[in-house]
N, C-alpha and C. Protein backbone atom coordinates (compact mmCIF):
# COMPACT_ATOMS: atom_id res chain seq x y z
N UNK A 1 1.26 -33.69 -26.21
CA UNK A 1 2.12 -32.52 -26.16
C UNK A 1 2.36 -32.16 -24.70
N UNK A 2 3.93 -32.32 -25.00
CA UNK A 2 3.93 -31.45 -23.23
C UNK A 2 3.35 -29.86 -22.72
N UNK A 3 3.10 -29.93 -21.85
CA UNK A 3 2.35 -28.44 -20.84
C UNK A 3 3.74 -27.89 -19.84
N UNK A 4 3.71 -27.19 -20.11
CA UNK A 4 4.67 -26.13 -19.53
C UNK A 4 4.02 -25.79 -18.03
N UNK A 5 5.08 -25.82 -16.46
CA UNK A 5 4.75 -25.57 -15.50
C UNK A 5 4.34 -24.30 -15.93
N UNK A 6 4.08 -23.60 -14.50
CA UNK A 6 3.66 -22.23 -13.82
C UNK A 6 5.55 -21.58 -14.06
N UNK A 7 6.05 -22.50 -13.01
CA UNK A 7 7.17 -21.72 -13.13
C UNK A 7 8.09 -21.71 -14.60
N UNK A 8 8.00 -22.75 -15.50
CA UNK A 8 8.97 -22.97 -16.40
C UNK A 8 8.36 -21.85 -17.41
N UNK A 9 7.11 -21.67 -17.31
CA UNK A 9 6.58 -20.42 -18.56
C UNK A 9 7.36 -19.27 -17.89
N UNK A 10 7.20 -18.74 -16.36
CA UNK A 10 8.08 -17.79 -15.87
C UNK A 10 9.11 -17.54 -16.39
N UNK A 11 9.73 -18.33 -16.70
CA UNK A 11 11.09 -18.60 -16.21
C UNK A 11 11.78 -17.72 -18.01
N UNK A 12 10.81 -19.00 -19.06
CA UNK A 12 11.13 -18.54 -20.86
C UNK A 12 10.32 -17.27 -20.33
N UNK A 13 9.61 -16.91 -19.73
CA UNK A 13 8.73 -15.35 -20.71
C UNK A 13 9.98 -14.54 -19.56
N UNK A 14 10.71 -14.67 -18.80
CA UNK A 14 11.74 -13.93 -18.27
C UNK A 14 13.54 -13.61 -19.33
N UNK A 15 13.03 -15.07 -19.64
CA UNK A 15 14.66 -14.73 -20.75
C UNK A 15 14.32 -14.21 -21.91
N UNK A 16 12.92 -14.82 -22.12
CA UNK A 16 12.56 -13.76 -23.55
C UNK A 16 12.39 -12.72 -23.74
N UNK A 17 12.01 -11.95 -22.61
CA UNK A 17 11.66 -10.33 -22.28
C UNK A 17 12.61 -10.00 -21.95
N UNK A 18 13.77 -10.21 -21.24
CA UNK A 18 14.61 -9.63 -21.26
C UNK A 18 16.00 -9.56 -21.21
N UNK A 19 16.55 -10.29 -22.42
CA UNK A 19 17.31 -11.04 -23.48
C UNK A 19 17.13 -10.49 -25.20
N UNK A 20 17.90 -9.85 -25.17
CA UNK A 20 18.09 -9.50 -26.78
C UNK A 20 18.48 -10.63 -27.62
N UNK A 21 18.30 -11.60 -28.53
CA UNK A 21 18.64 -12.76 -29.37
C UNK A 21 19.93 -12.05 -30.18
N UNK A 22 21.24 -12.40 -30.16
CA UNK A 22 22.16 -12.13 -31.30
C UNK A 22 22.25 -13.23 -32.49
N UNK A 23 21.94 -12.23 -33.39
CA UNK A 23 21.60 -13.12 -34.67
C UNK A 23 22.69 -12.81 -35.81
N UNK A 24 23.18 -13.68 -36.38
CA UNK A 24 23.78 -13.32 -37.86
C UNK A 24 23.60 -13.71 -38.78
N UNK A 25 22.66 -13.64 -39.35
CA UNK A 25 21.66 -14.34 -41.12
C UNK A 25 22.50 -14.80 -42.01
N UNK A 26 24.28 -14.31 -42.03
CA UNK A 26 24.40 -15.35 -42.58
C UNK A 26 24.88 -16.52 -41.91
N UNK A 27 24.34 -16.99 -40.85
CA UNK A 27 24.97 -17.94 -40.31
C UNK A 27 23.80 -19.23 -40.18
N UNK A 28 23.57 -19.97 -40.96
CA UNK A 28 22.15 -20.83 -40.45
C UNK A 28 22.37 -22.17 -39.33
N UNK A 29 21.74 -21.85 -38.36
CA UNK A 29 21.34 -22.46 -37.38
C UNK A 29 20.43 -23.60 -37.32
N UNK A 30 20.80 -24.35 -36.23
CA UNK A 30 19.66 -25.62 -36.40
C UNK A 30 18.03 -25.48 -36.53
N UNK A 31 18.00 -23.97 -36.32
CA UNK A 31 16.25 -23.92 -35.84
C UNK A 31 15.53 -23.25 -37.03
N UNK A 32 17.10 -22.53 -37.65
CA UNK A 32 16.64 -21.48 -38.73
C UNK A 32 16.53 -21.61 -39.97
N UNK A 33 15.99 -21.15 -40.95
CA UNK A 33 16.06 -21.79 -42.24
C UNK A 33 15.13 -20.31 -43.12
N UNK A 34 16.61 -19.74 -44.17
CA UNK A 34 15.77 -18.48 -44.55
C UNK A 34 14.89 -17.77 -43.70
N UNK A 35 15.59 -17.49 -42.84
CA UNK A 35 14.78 -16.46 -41.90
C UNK A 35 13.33 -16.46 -41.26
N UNK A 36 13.25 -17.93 -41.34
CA UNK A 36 11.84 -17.77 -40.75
C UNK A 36 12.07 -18.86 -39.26
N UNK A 37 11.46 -18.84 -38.04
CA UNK A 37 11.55 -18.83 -36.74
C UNK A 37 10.57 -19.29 -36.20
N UNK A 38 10.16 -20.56 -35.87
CA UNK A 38 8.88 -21.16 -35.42
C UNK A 38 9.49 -21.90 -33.88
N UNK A 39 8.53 -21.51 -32.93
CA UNK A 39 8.71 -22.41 -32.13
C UNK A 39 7.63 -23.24 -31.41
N UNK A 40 7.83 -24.55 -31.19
CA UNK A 40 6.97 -25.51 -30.80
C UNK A 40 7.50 -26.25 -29.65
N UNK A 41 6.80 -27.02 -29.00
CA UNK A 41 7.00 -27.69 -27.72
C UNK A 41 6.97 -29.20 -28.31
N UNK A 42 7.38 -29.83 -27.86
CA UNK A 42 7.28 -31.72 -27.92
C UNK A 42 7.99 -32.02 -26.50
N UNK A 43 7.25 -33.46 -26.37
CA UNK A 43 7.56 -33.98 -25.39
C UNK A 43 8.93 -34.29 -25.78
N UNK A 44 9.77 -35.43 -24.48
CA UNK A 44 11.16 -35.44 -25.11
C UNK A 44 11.20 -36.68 -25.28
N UNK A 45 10.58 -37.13 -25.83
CA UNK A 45 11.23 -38.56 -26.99
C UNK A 45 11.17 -37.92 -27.78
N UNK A 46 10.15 -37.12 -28.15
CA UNK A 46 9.82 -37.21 -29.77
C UNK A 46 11.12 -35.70 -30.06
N UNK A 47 11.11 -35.51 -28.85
CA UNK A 47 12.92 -34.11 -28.79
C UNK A 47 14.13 -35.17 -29.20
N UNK A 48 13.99 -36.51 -28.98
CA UNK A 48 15.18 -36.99 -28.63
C UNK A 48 15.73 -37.86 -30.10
N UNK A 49 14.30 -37.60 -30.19
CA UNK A 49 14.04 -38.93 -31.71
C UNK A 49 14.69 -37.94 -32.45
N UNK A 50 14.13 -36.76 -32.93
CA UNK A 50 14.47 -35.81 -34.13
C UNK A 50 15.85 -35.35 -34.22
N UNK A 51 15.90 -35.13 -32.59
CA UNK A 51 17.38 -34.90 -32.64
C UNK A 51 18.58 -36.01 -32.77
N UNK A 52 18.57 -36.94 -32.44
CA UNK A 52 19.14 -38.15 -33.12
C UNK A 52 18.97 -38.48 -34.47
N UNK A 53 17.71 -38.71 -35.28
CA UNK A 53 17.32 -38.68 -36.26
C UNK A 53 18.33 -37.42 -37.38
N UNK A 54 18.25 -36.35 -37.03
CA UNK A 54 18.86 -35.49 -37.96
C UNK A 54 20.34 -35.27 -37.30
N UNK A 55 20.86 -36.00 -36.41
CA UNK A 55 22.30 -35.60 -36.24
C UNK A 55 22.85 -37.12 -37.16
N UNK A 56 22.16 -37.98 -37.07
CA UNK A 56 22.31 -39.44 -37.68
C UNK A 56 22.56 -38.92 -39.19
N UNK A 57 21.57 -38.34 -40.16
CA UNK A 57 20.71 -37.99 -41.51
C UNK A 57 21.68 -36.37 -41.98
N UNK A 58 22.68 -36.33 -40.76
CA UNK A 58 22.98 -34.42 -41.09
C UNK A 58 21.75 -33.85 -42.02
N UNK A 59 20.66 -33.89 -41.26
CA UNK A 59 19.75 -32.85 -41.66
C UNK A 59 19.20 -31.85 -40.33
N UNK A 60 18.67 -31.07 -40.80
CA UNK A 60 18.42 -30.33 -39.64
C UNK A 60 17.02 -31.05 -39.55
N UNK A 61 16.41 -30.20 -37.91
CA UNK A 61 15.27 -31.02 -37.16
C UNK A 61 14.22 -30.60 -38.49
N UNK A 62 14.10 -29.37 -38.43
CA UNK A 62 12.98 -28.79 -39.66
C UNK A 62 12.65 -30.25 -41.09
N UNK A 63 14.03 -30.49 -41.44
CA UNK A 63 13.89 -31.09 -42.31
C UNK A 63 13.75 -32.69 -42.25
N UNK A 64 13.53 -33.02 -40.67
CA UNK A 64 13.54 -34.36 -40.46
C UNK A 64 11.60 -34.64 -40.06
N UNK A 65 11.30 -33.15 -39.64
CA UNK A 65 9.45 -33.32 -39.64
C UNK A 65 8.87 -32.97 -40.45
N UNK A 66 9.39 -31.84 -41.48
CA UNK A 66 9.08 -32.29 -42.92
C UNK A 66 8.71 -33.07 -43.69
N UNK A 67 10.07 -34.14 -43.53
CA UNK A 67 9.68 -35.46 -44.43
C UNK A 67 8.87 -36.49 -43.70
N UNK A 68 8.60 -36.58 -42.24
CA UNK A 68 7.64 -37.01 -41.31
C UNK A 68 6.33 -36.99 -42.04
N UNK A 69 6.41 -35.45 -41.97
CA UNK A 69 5.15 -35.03 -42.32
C UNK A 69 4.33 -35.54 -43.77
N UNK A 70 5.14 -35.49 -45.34
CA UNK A 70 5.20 -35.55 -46.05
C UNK A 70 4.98 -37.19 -45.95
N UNK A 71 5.73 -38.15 -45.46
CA UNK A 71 5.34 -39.69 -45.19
C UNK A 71 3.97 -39.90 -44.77
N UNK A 72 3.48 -38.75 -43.90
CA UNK A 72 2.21 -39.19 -43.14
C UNK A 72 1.21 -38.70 -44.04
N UNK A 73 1.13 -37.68 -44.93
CA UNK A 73 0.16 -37.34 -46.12
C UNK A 73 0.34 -38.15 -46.86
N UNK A 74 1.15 -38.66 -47.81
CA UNK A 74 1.75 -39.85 -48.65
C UNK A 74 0.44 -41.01 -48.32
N UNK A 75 0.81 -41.58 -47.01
CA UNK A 75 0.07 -42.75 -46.57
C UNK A 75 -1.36 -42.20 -46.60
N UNK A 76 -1.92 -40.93 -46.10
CA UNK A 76 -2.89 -40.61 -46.24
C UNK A 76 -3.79 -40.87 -47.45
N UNK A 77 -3.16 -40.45 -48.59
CA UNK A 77 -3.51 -40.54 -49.72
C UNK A 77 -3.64 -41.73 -50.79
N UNK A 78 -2.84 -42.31 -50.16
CA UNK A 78 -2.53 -44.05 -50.73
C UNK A 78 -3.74 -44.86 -50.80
C-alpha cells in the first residue's frame, strides 16, 4: 500500500477542510453506490488495473474489487 508524503496528506486534509463536496444523490458516481462513501489508497497499478478493468467491464471500480474479492474467498474455500 502506498504511504502518503508529509506534504501530500497536507495538501488532501487542506481541500478536505476546506472544500464543501457538492453532491446530488440522484446522480451515482464512480465512487458512490447508495450513499455510502469509502475511501482507500492503492498504489497505481493496482489504480490503473481497476480503472481499466471497469472502464473495459462498464462496471464501476466498487464492483470490479468486489468480484476480486469474492474470486479470492471462492479459491479460499475450494
Amino acid at each position: 500500500m502506498s504511504i502518503m508524503t508529509e506534504d501530500e496528506a497536507n495538501t488532501l486534509d487542506e481541500l478536505l477542510t476546506k472544500t464543501t463536496p457538492k453532491v446530488n444523490p440522484s446522480i451515482r458516481g464512480i465512487t458512490a453506490k447508495k450513499g455510502s462513501f469509502k475511501m482507500i489508497t492503492v498504489d497505481d497499478f493496482s489504480a490503473e488495473y481497476i480503472t481499466s478493468k471497469a472502464i473495459a467491464t462498464r462496471q464501476s471500480p466498487e464492483e470490479i474489487i468486489h468480484t476480486l474479492i469474492n474470486q479470492d474467498i471462492a479459491a479460499a474455500n475450494y
